[in-house]
N, C-alpha and C. Protein backbone atom coordinates (compact mmCIF):
# COMPACT_ATOMS: atom_id res chain seq x y z
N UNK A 1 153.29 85.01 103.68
CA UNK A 1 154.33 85.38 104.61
C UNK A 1 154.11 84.61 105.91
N UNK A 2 154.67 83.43 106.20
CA UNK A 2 154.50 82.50 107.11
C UNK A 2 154.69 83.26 108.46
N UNK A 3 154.35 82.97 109.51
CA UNK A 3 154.94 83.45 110.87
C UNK A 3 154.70 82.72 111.87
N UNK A 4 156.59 81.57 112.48
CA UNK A 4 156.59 80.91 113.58
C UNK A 4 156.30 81.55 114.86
N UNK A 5 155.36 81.12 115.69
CA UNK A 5 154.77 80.90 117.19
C UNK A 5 154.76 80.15 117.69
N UNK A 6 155.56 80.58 118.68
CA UNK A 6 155.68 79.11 120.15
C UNK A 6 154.41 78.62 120.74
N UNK A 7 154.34 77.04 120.62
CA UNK A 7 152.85 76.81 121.02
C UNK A 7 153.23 75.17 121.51
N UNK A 8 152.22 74.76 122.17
CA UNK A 8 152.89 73.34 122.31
C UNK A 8 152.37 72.12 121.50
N UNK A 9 153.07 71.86 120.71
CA UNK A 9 152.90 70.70 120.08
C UNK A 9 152.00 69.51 120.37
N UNK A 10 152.38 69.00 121.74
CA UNK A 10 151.90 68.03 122.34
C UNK A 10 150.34 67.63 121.92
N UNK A 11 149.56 69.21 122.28
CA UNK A 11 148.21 69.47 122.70
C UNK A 11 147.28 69.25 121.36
N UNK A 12 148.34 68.93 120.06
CA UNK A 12 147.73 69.30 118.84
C UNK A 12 148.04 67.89 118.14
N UNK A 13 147.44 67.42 117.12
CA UNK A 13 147.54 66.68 116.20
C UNK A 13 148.43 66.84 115.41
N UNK A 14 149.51 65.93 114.73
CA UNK A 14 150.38 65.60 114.12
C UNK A 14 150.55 66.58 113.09
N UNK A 15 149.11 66.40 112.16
CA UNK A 15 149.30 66.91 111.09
C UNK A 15 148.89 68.52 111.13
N UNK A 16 148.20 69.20 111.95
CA UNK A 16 147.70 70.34 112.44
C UNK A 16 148.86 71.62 111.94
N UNK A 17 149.84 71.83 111.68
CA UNK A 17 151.32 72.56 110.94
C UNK A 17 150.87 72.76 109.49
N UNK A 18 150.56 71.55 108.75
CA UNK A 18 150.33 71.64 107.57
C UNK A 18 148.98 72.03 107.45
N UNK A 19 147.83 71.17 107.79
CA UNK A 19 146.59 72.44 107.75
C UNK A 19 146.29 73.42 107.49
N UNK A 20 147.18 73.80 108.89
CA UNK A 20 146.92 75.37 109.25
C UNK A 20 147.26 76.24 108.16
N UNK A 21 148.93 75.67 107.58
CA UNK A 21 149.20 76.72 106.64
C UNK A 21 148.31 76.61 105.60
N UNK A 22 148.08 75.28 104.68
CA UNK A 22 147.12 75.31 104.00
C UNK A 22 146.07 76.19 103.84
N UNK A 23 145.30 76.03 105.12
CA UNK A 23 144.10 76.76 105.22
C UNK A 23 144.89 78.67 105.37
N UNK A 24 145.76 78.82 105.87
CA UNK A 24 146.28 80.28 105.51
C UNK A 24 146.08 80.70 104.39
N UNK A 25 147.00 79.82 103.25
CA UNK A 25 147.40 80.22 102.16
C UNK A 25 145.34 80.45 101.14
N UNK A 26 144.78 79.02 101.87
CA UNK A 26 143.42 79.17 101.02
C UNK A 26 143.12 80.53 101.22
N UNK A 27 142.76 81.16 102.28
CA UNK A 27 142.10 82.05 102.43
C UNK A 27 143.04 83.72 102.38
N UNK A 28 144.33 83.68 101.93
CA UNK A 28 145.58 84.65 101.69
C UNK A 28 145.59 85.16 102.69
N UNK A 29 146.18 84.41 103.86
CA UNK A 29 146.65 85.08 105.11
C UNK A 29 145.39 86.44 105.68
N UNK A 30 144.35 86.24 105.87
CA UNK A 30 143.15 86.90 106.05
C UNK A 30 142.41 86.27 107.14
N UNK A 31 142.68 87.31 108.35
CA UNK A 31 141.35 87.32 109.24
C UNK A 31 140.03 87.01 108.46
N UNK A 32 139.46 85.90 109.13
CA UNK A 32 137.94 85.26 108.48
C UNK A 32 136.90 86.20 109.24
N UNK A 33 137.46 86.44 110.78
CA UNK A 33 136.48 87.38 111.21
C UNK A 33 135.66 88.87 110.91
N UNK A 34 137.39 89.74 110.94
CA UNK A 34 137.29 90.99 110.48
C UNK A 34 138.30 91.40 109.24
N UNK A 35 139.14 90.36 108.57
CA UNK A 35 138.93 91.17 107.19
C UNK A 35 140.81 91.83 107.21
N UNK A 36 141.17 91.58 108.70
CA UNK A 36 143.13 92.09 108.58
C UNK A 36 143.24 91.07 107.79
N UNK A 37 144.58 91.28 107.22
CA UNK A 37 145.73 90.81 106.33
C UNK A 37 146.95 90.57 107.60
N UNK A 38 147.54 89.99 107.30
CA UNK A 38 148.59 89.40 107.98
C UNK A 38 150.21 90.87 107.70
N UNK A 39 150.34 91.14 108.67
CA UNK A 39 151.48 91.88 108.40
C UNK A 39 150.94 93.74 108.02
N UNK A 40 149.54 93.48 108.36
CA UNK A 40 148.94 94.94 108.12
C UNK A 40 149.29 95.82 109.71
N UNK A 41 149.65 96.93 109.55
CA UNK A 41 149.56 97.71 110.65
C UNK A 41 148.27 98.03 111.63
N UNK A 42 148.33 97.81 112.46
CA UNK A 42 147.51 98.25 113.60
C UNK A 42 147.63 98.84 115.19
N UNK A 43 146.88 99.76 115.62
CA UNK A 43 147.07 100.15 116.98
C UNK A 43 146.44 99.15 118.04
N UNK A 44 147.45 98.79 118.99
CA UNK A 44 146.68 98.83 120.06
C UNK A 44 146.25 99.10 121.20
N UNK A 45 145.78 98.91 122.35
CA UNK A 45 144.74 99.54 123.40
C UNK A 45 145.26 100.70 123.75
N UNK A 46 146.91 100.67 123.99
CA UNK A 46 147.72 101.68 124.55
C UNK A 46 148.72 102.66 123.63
N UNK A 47 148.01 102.40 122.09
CA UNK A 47 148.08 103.46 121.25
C UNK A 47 149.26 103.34 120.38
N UNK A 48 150.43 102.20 120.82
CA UNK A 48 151.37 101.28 119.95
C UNK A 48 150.73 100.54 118.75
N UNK A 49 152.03 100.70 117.71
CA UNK A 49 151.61 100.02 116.73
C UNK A 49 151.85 99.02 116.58
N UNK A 50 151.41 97.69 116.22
CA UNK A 50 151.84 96.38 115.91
C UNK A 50 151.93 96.03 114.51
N UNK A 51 152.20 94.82 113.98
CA UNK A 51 151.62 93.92 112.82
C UNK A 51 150.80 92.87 112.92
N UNK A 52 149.58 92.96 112.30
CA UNK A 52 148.91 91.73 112.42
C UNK A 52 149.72 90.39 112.14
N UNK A 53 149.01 89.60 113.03
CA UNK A 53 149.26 87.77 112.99
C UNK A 53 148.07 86.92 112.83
N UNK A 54 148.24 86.63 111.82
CA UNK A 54 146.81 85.34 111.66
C UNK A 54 147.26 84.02 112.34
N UNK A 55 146.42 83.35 112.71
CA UNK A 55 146.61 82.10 113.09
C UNK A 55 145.43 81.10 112.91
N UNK A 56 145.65 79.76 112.96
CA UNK A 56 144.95 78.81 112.62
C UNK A 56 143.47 78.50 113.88
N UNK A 57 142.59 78.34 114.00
CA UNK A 57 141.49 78.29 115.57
C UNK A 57 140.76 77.08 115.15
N UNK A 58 140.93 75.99 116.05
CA UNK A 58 139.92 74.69 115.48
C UNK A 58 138.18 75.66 116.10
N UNK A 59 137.62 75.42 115.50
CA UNK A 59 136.01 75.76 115.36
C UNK A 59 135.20 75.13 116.68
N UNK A 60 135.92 74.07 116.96
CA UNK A 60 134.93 72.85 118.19
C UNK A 60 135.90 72.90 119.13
N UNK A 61 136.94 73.28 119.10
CA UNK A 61 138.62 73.36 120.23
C UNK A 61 138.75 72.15 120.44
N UNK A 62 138.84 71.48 119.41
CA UNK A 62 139.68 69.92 119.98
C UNK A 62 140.75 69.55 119.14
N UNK A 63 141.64 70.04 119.17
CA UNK A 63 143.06 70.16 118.74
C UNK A 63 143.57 68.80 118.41
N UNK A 64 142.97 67.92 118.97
CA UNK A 64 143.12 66.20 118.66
C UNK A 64 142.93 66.11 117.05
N UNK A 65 141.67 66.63 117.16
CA UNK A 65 141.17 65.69 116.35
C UNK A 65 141.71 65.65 114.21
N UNK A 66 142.09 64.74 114.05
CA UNK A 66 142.88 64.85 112.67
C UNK A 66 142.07 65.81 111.45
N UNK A 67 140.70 65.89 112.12
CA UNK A 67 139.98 66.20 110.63
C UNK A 67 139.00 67.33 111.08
N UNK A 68 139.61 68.39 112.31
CA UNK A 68 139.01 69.13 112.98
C UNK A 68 138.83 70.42 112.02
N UNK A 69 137.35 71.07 111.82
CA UNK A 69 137.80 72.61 111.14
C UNK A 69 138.60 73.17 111.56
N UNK A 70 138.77 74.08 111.04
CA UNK A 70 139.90 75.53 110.92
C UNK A 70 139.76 76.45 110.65
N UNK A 71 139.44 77.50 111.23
CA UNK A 71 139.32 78.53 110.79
C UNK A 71 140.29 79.53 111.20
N UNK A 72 141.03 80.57 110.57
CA UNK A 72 141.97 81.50 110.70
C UNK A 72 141.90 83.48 110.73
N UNK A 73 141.76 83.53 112.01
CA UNK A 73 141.74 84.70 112.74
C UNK A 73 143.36 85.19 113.21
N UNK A 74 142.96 86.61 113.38
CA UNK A 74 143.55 87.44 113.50
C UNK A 74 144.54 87.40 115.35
N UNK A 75 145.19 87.76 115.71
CA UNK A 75 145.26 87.58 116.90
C UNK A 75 143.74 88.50 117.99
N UNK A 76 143.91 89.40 117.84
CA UNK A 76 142.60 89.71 118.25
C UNK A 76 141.37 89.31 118.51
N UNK A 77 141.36 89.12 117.19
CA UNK A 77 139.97 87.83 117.18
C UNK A 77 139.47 86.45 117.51
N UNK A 78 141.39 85.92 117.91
CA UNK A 78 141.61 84.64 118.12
C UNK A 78 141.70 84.71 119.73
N UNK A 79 141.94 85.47 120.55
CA UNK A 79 141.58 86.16 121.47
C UNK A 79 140.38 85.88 121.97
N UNK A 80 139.58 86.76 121.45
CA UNK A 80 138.02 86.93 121.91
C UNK A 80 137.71 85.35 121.69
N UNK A 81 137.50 84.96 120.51
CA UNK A 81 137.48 83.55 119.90
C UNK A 81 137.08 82.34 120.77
N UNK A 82 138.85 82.28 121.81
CA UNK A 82 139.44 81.65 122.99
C UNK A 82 138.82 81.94 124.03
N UNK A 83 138.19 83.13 124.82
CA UNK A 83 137.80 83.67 125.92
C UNK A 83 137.34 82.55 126.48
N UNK A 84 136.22 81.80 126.66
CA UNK A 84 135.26 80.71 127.27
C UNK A 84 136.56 80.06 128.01
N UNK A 85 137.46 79.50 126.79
CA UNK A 85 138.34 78.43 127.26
C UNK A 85 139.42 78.52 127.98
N UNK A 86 139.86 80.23 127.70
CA UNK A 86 140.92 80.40 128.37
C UNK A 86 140.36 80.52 129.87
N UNK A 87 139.30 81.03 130.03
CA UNK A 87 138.39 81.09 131.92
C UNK A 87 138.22 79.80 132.12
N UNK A 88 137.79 78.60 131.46
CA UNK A 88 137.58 77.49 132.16
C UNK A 88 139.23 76.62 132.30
N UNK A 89 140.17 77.25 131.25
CA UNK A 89 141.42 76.54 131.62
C UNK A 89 141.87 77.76 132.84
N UNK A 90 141.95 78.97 133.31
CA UNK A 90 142.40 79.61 134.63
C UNK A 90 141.76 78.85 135.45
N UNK A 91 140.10 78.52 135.39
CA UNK A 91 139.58 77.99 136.77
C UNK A 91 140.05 76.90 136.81
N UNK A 92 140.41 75.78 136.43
CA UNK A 92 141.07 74.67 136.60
C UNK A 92 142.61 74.61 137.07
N UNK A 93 143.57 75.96 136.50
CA UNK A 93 144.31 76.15 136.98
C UNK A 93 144.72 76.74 138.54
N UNK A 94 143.77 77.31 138.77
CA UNK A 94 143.70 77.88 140.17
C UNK A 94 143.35 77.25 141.27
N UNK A 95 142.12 76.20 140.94
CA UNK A 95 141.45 74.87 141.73
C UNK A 95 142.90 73.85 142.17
N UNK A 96 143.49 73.74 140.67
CA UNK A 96 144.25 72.80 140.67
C UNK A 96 145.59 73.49 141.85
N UNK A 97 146.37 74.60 141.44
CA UNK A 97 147.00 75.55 142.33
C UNK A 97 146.37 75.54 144.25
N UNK A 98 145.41 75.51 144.55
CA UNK A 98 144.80 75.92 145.67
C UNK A 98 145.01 74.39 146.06
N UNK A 99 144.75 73.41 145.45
CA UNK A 99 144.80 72.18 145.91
C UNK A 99 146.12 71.40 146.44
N UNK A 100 146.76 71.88 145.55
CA UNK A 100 148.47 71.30 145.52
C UNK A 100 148.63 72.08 147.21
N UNK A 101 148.41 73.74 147.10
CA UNK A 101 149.06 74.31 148.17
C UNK A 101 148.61 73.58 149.24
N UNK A 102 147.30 73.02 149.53
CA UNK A 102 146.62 72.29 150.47
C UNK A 102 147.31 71.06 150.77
N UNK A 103 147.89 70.46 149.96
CA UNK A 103 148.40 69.31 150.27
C UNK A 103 149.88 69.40 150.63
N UNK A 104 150.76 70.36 149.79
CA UNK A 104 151.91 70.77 150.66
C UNK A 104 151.84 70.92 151.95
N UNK A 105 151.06 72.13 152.55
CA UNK A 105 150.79 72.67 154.19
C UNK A 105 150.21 71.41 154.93
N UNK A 106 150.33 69.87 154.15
CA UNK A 106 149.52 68.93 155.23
C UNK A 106 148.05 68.94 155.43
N UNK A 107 147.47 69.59 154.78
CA UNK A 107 145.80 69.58 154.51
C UNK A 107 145.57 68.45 153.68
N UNK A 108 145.94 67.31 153.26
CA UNK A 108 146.00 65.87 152.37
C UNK A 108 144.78 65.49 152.13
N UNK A 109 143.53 65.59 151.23
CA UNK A 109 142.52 65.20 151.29
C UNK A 109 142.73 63.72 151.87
N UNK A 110 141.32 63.49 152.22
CA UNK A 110 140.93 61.70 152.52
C UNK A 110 140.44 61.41 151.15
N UNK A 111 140.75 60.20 150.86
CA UNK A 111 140.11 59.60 149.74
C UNK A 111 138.67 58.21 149.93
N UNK A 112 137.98 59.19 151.37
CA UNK A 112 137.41 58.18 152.10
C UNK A 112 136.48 59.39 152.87
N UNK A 113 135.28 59.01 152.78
CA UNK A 113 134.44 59.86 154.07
C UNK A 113 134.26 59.10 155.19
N UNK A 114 133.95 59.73 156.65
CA UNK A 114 133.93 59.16 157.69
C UNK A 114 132.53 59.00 157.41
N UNK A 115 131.64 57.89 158.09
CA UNK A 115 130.49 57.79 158.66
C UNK A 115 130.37 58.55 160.29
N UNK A 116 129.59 59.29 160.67
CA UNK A 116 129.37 59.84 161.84
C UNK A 116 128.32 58.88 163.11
N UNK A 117 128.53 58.11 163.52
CA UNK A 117 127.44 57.76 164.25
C UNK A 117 126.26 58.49 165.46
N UNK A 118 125.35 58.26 165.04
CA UNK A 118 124.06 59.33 165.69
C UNK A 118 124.70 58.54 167.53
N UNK A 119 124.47 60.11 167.86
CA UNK A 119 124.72 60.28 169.25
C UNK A 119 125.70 60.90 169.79
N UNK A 120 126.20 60.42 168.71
CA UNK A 120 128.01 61.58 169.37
C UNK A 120 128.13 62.62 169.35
């Protein structure tokens, strides 16, 4: 039971679509972590029910690469999985955010340090 998710293409290798399902179908739409099924009922935090979603997780996160593992988790798990990367992609986002605002308001970095001469 296939299930489309918006994701961006760009960030991923060509062939990475077919893989993924591949590697779905190898393993019958089954969390590798904990063992859901795709389309199984579950609660979550706030006591709603959902359906599980499996999805495809490169193993090394380099989405480039043509011949990258795969392994296929649960959303949950793909979640936790992600954590590291999703904090080092916010801190880059926020650095990057704080910087822009700096340069709007006229704060323009130098792309040059001053030398100070002793005495002044």
């Amino acid at each position: 039971m296939p299930f489309n998710w918006k994701w961006n293409k760009e960030n991923y290798h060509p062939n990475f679509p077919d893989r993924a399902l591949a590697r779905k179908k190898q393993v019958k739409y089954t969390c590798e972590q904990c063992g859901v099924k795709q389309g199984d009922e579950l609660i979550n935090a706030y006591g709603k029910p959902y359906k599980a979603v499996v999805a495809a997780a490169h193993v090394n996160h380099d989405p480039q690469n043509a011949r990258a593992k795969l392994i296929i988790l649960c959303h949950r798990c793909h979640l936790r999985y992600d954590a590291l990367e999703h904090g080092k992609n916010a801190r880059r986002t926020l650095y990057r955010k704080k910087r822009e605002s700096a340069i709007n308001s006229g704060q323009l970095e130098l792309p040059f340090k001053f030398k100070r001469k002793r005495g002044i």
